[in-house]
Protein backbone atom coordinates (compact mmCIF):
# COMPACT_ATOMS: atom_id res chain seq x y z
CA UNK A 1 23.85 14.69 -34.60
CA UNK A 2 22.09 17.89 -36.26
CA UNK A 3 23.02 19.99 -33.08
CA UNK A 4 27.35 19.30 -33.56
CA UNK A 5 26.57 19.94 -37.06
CA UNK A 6 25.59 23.33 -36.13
CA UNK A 7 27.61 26.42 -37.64
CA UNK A 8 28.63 28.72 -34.80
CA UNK A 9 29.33 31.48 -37.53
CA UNK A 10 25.81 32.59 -37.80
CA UNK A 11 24.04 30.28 -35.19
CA UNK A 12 23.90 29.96 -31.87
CA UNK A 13 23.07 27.03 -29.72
CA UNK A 14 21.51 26.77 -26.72
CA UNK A 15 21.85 23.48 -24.39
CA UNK A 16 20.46 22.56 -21.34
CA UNK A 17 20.07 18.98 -19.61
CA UNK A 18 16.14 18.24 -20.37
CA UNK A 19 14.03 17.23 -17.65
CA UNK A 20 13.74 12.84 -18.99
CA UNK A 21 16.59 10.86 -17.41
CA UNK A 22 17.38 7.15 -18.66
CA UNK A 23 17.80 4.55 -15.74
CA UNK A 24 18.72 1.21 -15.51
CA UNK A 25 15.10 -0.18 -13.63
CA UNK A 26 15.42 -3.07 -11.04
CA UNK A 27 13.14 -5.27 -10.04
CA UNK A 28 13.25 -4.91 -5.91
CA UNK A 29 10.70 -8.06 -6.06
CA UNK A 30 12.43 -10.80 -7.79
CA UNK A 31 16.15 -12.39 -7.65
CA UNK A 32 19.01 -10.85 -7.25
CA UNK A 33 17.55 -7.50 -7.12
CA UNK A 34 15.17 -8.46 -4.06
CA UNK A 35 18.67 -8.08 -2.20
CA UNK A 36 20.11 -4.64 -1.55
CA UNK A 37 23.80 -5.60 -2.04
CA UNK A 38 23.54 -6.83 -5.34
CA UNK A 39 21.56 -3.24 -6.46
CA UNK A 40 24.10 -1.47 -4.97
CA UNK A 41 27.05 -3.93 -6.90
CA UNK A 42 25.27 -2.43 -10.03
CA UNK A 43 24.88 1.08 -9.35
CA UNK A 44 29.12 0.78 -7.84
CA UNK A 45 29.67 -0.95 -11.44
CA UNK A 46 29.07 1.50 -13.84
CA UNK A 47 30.80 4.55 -14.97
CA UNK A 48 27.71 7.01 -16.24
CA UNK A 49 30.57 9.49 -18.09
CA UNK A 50 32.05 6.80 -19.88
CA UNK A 51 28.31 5.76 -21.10
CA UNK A 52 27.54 9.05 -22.32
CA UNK A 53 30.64 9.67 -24.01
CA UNK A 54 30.66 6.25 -26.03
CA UNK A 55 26.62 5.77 -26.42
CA UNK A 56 25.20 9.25 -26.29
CA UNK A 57 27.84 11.10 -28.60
CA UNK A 58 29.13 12.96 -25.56
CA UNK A 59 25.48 14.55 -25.75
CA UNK A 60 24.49 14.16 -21.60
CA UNK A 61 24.71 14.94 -18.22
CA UNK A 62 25.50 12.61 -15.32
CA UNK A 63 22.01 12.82 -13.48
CA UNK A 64 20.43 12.09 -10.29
CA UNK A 65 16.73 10.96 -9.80
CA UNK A 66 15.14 14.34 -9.82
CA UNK A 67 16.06 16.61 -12.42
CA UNK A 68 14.19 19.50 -11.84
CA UNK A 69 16.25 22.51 -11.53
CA UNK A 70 14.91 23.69 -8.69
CA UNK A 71 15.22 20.34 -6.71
CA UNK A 72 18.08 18.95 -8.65
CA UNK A 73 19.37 15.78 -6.88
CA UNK A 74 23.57 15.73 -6.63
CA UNK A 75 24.81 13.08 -8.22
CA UNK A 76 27.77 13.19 -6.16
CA UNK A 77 25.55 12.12 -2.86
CA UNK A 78 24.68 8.60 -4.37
CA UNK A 79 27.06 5.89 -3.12
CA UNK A 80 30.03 5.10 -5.44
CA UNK A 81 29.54 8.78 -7.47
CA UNK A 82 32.15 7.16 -9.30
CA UNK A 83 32.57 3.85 -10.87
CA UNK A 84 34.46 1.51 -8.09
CA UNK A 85 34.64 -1.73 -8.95
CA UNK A 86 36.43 -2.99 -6.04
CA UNK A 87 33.36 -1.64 -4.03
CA UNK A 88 30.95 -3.87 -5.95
CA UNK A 89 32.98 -6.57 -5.37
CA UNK A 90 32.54 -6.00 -1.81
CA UNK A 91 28.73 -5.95 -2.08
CA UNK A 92 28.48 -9.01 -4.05
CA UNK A 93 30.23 -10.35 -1.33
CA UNK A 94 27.81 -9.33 1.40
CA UNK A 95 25.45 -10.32 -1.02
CA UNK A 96 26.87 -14.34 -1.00
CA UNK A 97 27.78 -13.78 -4.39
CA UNK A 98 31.48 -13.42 -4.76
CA UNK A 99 31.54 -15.49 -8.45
CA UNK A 100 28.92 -13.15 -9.50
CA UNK A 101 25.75 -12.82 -10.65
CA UNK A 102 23.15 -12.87 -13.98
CA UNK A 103 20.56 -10.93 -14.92
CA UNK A 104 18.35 -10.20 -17.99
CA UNK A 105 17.61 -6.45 -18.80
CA UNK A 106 14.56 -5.75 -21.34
CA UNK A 107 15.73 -3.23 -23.88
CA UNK A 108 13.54 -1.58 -26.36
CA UNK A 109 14.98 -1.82 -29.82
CA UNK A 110 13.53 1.06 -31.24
CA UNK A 111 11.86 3.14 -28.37
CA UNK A 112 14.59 5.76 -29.02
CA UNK A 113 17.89 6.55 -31.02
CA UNK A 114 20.96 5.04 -28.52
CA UNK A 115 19.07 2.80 -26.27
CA UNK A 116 20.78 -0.80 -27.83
CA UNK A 117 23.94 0.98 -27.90
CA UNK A 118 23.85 2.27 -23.84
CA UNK A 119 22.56 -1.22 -23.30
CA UNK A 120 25.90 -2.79 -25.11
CA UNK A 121 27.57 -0.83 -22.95
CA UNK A 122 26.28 -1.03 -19.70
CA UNK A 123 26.59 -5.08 -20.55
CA UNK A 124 30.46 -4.44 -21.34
CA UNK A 125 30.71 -2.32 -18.14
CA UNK A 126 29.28 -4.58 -15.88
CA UNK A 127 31.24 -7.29 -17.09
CA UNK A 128 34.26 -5.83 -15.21
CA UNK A 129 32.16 -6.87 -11.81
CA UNK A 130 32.17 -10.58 -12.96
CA UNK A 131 28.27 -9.61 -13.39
CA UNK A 132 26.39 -10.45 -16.72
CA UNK A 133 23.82 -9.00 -17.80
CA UNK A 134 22.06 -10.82 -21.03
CA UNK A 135 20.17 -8.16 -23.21
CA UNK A 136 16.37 -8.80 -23.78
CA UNK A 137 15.76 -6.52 -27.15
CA UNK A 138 12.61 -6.24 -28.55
CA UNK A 139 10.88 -3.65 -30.13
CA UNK A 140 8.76 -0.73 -28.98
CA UNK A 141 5.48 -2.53 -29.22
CA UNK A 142 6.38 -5.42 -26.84
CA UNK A 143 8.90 -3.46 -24.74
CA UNK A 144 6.13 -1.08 -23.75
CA UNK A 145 3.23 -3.55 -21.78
CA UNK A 146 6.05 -5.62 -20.94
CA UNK A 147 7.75 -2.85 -18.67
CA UNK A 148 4.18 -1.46 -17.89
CA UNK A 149 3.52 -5.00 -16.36
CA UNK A 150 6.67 -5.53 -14.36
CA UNK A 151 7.37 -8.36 -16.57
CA UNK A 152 11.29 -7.61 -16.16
CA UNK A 153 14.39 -8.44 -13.67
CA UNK A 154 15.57 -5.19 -15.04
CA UNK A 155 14.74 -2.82 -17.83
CA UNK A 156 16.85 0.16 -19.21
CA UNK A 157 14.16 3.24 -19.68
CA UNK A 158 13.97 6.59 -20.85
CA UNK A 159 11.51 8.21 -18.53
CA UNK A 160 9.90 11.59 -18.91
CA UNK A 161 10.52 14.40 -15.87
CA UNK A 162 8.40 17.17 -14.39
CA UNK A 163 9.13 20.68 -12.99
CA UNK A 164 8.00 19.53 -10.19
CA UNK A 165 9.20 16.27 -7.94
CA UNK A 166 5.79 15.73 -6.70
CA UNK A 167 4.20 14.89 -10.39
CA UNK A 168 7.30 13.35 -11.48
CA UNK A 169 7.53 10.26 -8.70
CA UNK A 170 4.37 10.08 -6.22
CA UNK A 171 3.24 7.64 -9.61
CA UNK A 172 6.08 5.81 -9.04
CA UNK A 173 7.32 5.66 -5.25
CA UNK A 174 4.40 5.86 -3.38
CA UNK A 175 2.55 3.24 -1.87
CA UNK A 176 -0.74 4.17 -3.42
CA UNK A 177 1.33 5.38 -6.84
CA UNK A 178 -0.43 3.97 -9.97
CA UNK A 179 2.89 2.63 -11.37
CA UNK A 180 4.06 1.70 -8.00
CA UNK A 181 3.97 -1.88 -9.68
CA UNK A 182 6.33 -1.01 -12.34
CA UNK A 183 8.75 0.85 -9.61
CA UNK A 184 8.86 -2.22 -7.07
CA UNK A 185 9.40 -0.30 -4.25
CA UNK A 186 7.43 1.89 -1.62
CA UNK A 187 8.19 2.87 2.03
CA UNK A 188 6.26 4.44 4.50
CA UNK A 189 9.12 7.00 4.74
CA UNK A 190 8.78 7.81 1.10
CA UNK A 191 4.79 8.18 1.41
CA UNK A 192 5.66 11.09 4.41
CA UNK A 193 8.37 13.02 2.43
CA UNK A 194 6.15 13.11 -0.87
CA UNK A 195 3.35 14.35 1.65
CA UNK A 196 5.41 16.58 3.02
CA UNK A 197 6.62 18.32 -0.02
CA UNK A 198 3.30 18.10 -1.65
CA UNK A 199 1.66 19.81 1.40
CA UNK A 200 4.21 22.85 1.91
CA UNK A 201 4.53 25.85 -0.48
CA UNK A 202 7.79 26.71 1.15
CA UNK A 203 10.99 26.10 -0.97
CA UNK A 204 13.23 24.94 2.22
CA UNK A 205 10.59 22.64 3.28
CA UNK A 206 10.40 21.03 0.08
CA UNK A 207 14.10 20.97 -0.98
CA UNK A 208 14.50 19.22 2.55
CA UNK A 209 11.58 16.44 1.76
CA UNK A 210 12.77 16.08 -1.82
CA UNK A 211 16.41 15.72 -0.99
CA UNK A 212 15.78 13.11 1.54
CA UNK A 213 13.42 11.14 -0.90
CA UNK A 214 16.31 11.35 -3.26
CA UNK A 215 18.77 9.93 -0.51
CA UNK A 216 16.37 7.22 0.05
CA UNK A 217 16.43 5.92 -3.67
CA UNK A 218 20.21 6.10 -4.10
CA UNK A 219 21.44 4.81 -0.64
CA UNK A 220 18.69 1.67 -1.48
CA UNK A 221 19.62 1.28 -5.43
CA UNK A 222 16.21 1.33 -6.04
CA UNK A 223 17.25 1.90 -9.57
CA UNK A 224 20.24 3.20 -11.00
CA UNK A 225 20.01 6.53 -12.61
CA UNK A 226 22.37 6.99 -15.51
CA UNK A 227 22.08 10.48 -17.16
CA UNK A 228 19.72 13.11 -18.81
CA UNK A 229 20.42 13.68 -22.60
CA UNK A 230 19.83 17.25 -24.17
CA UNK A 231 17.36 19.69 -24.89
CA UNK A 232 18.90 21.64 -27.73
CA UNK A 233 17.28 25.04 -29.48
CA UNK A 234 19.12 26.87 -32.40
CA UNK A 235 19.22 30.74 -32.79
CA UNK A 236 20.64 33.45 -35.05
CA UNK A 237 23.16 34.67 -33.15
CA UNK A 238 21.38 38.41 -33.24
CA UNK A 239 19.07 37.05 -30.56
CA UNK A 240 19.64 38.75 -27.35
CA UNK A 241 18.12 38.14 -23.71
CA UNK A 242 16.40 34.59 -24.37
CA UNK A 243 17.02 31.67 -21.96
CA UNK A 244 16.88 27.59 -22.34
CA UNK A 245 14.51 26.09 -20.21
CA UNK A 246 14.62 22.32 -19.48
CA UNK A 247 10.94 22.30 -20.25
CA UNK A 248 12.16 22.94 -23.74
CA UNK A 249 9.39 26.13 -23.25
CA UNK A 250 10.19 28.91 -25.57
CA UNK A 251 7.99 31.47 -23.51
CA UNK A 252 11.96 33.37 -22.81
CA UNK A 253 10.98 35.05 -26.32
CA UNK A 254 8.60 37.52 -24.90
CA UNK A 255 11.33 38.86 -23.40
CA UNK A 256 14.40 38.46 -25.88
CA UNK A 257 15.33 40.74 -28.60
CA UNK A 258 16.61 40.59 -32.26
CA UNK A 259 20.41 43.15 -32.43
């Protein structure tokens, strides 16, 4: 809200899609999402654009699971890039649920400014799928053990990224990841690709490890990543030579220039 308020007479803004990312968590253990059809009936079901444009202000970026710049995943290599219902239709089917299905999502009701609001909307999304999702909301306080836990069919989270892939998932998506139980899933293929770009210091080597671990989320629906909001810095527009880093680092002053 403070950034579109911003006069672009004497002040410049700078925006760049931060390194958190919201997603809507599944729980791979427990019914429906134990089955692979009905994940990927979600992740078919919902148009991420039309979420950030009525519960985000507009303010967001259609994101993949990694958002570090240098490893960025493509959105546009998930399946259904774009909302197909028809498609999730076809998974429910393969699923055995053609009438649909029903889920609960914990929501936090105060963890952070538009979460009840994407959560409304996801719900009214989904709906179109003939699949219902009932909204959990509770505040911070409980939300937080709760999702620590696992104690959720699905949760909708704002997570916090890394500059680098290998911090920002081994936690989650390893086998031996210390909130592998809040993830639900491991796979012996994800434990060699993490190894594999942990162990290189060769940029090919790791973009080829980290896109495959990103494949390997998205083909499985492991959870469905939604978008990354903003990270927003305000200038005078005299300022010369300074860049926005997703970090939200402003070490690009050493190097910038006033005129």
């Amino acid at each position: 809200l403070i950034a579109k308020q911003i006069s672009t007479k004497t002040l410049k803004l700078f925006k760049v899609p931060a390194l958190a990312y919201y997603a809507l968590q599944l729980n791979t253990k427990v019914a429906p999402f134990n089955d692979k059809n009905v994940r990927l009936a979600i992740q078919c079901s919902i148009d991420r654009p039309e979420m950030i444009k009525t519960a985000m202000l507009g303010e967001g970026a259609v994101s993949g699971p990694i958002t570090s710049p240098a490893y960025k995943s493509d959105p546009n290599a998930r399946p259904c890039p774009k909302v197909d219902i028809a498609k999730a239709k076809e998974y429910l089917a393969a699923a055995g649920k053609s009438s649909g299905v029903t889920f609960k999502a914990l929501v936090t009701s105060n963890g952070w400014a538009t979460s009840v609001a994407m959560a409304q909307n996801l719900k009214a999304q989904l709906a179109r799928a003939d699949i219902t999702m009932d909204l959990d909301i509770v505040d911070q306080a409980t939300y937080v053990p709760r999702g620590l836990a696992a104690d959720f069919t699905a949760t909708l989270a704002n997570n916090g990224g890394r500059i680098d892939p290998d911090t920002m998932y081994t936690r989650y998506f390893t086998s031996t990841g210390n909130l592998n139980k809040v993830a639900t899933y491991s796979s012996a293929t994800l434990d060699a690709n993490f190894l594999k770009g942990k162990s290189s210091g060769k940029t090919a080597v790791r973009t080829s490890a980290y896109t495959a671990i990103s494949k390997e989320l998205e083909d499985n629906a492991v959870w469905v990543w939604l978008a990354t909001p903003y990270e927003y810095r305000v200038a005078t527009k005299e300022l010369k030579g300074f860049v926005a880093l997703a970090t939200g680092s402003l070490l690009p002053l050493r190097s910038a220039s006033l005129g």
